[in-house]
Protein backbone atom coordinates (compact mmCIF):
# COMPACT_ATOMS: atom_id res chain seq x y z
CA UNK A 1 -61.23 72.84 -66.67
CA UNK A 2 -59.45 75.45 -69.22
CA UNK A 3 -59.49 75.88 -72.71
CA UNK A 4 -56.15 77.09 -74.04
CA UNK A 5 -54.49 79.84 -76.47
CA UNK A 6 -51.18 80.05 -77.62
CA UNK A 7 -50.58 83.88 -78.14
CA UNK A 8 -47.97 84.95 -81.13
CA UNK A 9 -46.99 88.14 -81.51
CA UNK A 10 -47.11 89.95 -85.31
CA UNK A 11 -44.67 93.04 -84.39
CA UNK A 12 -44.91 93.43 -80.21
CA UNK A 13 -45.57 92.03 -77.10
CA UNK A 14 -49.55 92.66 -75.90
CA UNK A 15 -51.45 93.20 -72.63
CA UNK A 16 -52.93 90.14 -71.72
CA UNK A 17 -56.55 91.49 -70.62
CA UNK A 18 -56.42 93.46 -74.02
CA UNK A 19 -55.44 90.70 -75.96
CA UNK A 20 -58.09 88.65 -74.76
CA UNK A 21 -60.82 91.09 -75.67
CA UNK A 22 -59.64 90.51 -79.46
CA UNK A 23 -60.30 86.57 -79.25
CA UNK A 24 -64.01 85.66 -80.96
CA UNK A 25 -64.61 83.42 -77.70
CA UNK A 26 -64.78 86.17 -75.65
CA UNK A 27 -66.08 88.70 -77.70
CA UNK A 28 -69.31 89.54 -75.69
CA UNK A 29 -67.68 89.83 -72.39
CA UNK A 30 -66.29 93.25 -71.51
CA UNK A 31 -62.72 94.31 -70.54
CA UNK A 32 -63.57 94.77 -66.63
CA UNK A 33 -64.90 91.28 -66.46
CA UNK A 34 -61.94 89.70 -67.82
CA UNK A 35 -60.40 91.65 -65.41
CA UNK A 36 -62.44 90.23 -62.53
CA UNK A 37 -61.53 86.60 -63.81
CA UNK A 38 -57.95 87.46 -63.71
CA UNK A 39 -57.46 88.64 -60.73
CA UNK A 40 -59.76 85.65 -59.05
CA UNK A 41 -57.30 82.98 -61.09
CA UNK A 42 -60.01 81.93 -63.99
CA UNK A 43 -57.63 83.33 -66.41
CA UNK A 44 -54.01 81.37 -66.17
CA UNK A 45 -50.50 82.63 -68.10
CA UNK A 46 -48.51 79.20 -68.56
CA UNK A 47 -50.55 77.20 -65.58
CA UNK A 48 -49.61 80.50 -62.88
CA UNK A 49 -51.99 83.60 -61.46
CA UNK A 50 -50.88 86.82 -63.10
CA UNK A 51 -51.94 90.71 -63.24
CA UNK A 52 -54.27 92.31 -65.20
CA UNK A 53 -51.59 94.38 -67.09
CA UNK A 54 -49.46 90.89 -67.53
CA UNK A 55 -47.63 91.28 -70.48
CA UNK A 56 -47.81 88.19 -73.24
CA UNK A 57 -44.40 86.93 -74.77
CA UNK A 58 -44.41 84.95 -78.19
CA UNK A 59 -45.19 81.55 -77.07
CA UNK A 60 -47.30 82.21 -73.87
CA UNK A 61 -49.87 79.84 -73.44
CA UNK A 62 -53.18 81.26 -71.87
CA UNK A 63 -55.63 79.03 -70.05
CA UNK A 64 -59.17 80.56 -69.47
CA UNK A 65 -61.24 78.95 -67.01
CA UNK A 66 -64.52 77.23 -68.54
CA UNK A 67 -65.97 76.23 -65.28
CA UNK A 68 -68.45 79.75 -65.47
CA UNK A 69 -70.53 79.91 -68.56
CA UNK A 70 -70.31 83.41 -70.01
CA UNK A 71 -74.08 83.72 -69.07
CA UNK A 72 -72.67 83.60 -65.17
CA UNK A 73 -70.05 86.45 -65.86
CA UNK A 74 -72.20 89.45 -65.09
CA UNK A 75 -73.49 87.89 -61.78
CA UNK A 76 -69.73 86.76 -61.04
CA UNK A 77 -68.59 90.60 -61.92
CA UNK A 78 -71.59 92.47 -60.19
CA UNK A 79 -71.02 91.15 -56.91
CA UNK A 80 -67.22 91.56 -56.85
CA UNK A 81 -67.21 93.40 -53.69
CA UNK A 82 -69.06 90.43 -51.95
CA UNK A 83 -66.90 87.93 -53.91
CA UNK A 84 -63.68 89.48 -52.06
CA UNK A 85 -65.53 89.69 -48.48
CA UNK A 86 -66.15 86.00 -48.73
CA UNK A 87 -62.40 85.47 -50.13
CA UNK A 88 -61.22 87.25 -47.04
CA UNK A 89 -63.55 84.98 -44.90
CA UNK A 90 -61.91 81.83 -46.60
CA UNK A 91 -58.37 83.04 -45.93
CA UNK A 92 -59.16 83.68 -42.70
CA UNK A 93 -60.46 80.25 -41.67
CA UNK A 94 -56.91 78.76 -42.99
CA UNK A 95 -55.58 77.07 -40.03
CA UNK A 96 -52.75 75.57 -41.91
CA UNK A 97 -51.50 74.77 -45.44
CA UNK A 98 -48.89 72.86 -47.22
CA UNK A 99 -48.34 71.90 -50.83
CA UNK A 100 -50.72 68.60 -50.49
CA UNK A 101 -53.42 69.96 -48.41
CA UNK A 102 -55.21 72.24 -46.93
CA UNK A 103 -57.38 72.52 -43.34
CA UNK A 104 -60.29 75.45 -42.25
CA UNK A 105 -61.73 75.67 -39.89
CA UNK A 106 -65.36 76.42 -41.56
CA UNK A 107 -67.15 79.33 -40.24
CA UNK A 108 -71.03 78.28 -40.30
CA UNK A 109 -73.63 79.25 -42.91
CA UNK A 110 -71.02 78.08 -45.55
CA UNK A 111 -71.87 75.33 -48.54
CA UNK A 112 -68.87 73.00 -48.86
CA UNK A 113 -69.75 72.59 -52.61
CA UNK A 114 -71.90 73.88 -55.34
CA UNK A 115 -75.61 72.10 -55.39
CA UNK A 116 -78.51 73.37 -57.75
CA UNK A 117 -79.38 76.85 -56.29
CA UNK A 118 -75.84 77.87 -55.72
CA UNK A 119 -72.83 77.91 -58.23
CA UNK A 120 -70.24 81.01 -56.74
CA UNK A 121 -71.30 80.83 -52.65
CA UNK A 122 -69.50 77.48 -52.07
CA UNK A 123 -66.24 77.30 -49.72
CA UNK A 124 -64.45 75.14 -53.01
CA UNK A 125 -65.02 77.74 -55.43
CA UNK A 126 -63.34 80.41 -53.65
CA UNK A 127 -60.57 77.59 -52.54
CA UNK A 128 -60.26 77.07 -56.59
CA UNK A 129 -59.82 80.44 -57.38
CA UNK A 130 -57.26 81.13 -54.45
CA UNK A 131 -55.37 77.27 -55.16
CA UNK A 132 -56.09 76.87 -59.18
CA UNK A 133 -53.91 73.67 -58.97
CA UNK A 134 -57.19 72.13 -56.69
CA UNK A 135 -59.24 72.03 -60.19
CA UNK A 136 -56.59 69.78 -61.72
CA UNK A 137 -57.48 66.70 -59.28
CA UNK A 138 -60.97 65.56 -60.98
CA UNK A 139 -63.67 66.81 -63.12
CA UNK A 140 -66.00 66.83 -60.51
CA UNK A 141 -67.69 70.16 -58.84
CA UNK A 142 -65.85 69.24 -55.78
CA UNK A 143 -62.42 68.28 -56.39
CA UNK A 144 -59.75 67.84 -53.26
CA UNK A 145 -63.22 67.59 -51.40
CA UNK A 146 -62.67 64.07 -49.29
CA UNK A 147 -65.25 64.79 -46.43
CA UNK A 148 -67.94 67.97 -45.88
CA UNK A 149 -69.34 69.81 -43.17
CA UNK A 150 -73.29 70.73 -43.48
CA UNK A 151 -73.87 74.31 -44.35
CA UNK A 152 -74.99 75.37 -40.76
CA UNK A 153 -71.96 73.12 -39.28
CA UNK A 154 -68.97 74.63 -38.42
CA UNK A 155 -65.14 73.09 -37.72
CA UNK A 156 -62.11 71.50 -39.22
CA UNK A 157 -62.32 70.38 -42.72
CA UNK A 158 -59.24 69.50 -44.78
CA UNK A 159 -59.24 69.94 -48.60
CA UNK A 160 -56.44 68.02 -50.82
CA UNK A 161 -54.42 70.29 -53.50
CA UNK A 162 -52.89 67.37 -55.58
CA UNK A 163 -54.64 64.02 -56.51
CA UNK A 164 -51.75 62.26 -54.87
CA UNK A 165 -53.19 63.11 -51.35
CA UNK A 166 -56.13 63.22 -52.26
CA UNK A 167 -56.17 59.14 -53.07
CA UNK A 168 -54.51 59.03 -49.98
CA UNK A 169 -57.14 60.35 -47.53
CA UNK A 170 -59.32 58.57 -49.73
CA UNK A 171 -58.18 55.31 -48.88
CA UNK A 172 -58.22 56.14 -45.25
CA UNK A 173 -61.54 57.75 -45.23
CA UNK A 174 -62.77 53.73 -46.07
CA UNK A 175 -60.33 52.44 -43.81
CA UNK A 176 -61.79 54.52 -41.09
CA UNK A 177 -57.98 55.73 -40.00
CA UNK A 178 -59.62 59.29 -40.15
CA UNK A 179 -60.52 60.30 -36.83
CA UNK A 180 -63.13 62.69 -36.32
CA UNK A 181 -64.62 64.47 -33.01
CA UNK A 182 -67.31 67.17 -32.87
CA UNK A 183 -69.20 68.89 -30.29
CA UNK A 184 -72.55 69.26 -29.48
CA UNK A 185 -75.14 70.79 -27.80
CA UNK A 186 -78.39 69.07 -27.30
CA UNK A 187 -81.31 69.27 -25.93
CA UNK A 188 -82.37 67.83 -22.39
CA UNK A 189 -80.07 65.78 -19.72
CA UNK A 190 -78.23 62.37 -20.62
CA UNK A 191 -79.29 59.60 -18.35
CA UNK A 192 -75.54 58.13 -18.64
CA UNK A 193 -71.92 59.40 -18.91
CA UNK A 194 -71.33 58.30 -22.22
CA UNK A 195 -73.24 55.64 -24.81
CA UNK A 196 -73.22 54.50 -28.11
CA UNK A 197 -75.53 54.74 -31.06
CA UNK A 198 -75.61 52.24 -33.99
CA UNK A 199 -78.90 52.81 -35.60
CA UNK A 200 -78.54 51.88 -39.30
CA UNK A 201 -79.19 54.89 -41.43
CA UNK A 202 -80.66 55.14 -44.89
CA UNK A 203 -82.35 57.95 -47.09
CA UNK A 204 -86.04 58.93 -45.93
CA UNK A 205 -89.01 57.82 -48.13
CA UNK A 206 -91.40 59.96 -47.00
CA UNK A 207 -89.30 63.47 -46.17
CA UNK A 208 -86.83 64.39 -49.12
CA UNK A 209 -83.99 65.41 -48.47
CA UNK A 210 -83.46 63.82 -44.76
CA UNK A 211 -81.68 60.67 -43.34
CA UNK A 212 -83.68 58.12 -41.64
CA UNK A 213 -82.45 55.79 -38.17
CA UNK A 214 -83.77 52.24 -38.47
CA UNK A 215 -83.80 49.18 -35.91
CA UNK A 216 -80.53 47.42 -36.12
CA UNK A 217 -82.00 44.78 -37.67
CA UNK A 218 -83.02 46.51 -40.41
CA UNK A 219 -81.27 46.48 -43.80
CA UNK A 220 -79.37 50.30 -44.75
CA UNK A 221 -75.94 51.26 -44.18
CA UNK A 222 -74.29 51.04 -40.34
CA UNK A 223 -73.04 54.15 -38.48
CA UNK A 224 -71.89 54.25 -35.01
CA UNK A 225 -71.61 57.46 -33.01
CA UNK A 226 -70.03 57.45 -29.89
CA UNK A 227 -70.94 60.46 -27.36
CA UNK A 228 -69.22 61.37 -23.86
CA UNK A 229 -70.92 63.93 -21.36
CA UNK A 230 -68.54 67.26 -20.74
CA UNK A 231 -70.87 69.18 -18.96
CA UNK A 232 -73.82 68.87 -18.13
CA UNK A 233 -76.72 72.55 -17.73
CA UNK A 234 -80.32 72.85 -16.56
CA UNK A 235 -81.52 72.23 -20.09
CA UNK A 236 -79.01 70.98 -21.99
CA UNK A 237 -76.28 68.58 -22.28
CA UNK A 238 -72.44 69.60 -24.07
CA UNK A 239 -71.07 66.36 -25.47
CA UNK A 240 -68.17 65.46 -27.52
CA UNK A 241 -68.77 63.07 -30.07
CA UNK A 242 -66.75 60.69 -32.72
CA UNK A 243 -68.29 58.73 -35.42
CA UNK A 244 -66.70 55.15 -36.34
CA UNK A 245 -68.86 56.01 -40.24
CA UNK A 246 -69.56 59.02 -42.19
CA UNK A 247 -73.10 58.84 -43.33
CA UNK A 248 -74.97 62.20 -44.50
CA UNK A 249 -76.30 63.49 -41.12
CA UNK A 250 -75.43 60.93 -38.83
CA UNK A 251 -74.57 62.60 -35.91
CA UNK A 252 -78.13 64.87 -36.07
CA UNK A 253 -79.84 61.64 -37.21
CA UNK A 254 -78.48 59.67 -34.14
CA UNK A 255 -79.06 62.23 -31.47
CA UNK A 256 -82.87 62.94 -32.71
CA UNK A 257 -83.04 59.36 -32.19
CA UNK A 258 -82.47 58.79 -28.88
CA UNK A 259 -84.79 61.99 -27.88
CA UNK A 260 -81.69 64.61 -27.77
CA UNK A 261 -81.54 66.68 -30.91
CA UNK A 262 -79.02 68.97 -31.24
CA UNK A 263 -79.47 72.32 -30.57
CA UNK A 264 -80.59 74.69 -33.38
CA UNK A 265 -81.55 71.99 -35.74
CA UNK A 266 -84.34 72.53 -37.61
CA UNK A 267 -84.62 69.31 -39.21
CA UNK A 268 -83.89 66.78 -37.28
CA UNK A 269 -85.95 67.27 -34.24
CA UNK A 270 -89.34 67.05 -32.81
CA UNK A 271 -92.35 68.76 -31.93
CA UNK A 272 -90.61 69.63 -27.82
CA UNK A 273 -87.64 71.77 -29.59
CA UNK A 274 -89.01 72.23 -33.41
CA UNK A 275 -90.13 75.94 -32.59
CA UNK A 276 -87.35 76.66 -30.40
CA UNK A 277 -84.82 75.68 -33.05
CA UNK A 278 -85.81 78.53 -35.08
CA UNK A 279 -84.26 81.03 -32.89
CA UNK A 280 -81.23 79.47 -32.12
CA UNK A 281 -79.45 81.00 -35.83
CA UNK A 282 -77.22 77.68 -36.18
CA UNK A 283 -76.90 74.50 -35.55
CA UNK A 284 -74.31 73.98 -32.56
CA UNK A 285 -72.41 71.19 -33.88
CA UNK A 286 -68.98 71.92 -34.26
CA UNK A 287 -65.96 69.49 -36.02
CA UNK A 288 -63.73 70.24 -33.06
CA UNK A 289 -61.15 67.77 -33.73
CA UNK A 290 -59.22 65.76 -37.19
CA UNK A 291 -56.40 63.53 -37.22
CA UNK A 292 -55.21 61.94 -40.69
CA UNK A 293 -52.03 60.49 -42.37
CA UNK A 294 -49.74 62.63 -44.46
CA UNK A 295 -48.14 60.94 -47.84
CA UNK A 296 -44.86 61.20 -45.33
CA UNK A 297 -46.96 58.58 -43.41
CA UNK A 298 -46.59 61.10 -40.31
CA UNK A 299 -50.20 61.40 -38.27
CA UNK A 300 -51.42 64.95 -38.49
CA UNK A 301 -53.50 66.27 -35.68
CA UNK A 302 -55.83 69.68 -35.76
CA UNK A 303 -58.06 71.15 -33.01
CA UNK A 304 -60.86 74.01 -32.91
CA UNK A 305 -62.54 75.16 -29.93
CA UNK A 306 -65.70 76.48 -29.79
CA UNK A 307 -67.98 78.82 -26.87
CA UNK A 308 -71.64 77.91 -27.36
CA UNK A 309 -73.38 80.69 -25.01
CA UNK A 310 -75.28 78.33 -23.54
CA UNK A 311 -76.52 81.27 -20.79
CA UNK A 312 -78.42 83.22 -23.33
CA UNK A 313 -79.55 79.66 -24.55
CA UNK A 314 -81.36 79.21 -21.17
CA UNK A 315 -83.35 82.99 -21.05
CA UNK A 316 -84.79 81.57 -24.55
């Protein structure tokens, strides 16, 4: 969200970042800061991304970003240097980009959206400040955001830029037209080719934070995961995987269920791979494949490949 100022000039035109030094708002925040939001698109010249030495015309209307409280500026300015590493990262991950929507391929160790402990280190916020139109879709701390990847989770993500599309991969998202394939490393050998798992799954009451598998008879939401065998090691098992739902954690839920937790993950597991998991540095679960409707009504298909080293997996 922004809250706007009309400038009018007295006798000449003035320097934007100068200008807004002058305004009582922003009184307490220095030049170089206003700089910083600027150039990262927190501070908008008639709804576009300018320069720091933009020049205001009579008329202009200036829309600064309230989305970071002026208490955040000094962390937001001190760690500029970071800020643009992780900007380059995003950039990077674009695998393509039109003026509805966008799809990365997320690297791992990357929050889809803010929580509690973090408010700049999410993959939206950096998306917002490189796409400002993004903020315009809700008033939410994850607009355009239709599905996420877990932090440690890497793969294909798409991320709407008006709220046309983003109804519209809403709508399929319930429908289930979204498909979705991953893959994944567990633990151990699969007894079959391929299977199915449709354990219910509801929030934990005795572990917070974690997703529980019930009995099918039991009363929580329904997910289905389907898996397929694609190679099979001494140790472990490389799968592809689609889910039919999109509950929080299903796929880890599932395969900790049926005695083959993925590889890496520290919290859904058991005591055979718990300490083991610690070494691994991520959680090899990859979103490897995505295939949704554009508003042309054409189906739009997007792959990502992944190498697990599974050899320096078996030395551990």
């Amino acid at each position: 969200m922004f809250k706007e100022f009309v400038f009018h000039a007295l006798s000449e035109k003035s320097r934007l970042d100068k200008w807004l030094v002058s305004l009582d708002v922003l009184r307490d925040v220095s030049r170089s800061k206003i700089q910083q939001m600027i150039k990262r698109g927190l501070i908008l010249v008639n709804n576009k991304k300018v320069s720091v030495h933009n020049w205001l015309s009579e008329g202009d209307v200036i829309q600064v970003s309230t989305e970071l409280q002026l208490s955040d500026l000094s962390e937001y300015h001190n760690n500029a240097e970071d800020l643009d590493k992780f900007e380059s990262k995003i950039k990077d991950s674009i695998v393509f980009i039109d003026n509805d929507f966008i799809v990365l391929n997320k690297p791992v160790n990357i929050v889809v959206h803010p929580d509690n402990q973090r408010k700049l280190g999410s993959l939206i916020y950096y998306l917002m400040l490189l796409y400002p139109e993004i903020r315009e879709i809700d008033n939410s701390d994850r607009p355009g955001i239709v599905h996420r990847l877990d932090k440690d989770v890497s793969g294909l993500l798409v991320v709407c830029r008006t709220k046309t599309m983003f109804e519209h991969l809403k709508i399929q998202f319930q429908n289930r037209l979204v498909v979705k394939e991953y893959l994944a490393l567990v633990y151990g050998k699969m007894l079959d080719s391929d299977g199915t798992v449709d354990f219910p799954i509801s929030r934990s009451v005795s572990e917070h934070g974690k997703m529980a598998a019930h009995p099918k008879n039991y009363s929580a939401k329904e997910a289905k995961t389907i898996w397929t065998v694609l190679e099979a090691y001494n140790h472990y098992t490389l799968l592809k995987i689609e889910t039919k739902s999109g509950r929080t954690h299903q796929i880890r839920v599932h395969m900790n269920a049926i005695g083959h937790p993925i590889v890496g993950d520290k919290l859904y597991t058991n005591a055979k791979y718990k300490d083991r998991a610690s070494e691994v540095g991520r959680i090899f679960l990859h979103a490897s494949y995505l295939g949704f409707y554009d508003l042309d009504h054409k189906f739009r298909e997007f792959r990502s490949e992944v190498k697990f080293d599974v050899q320096s997996l078996q030395a551990l």
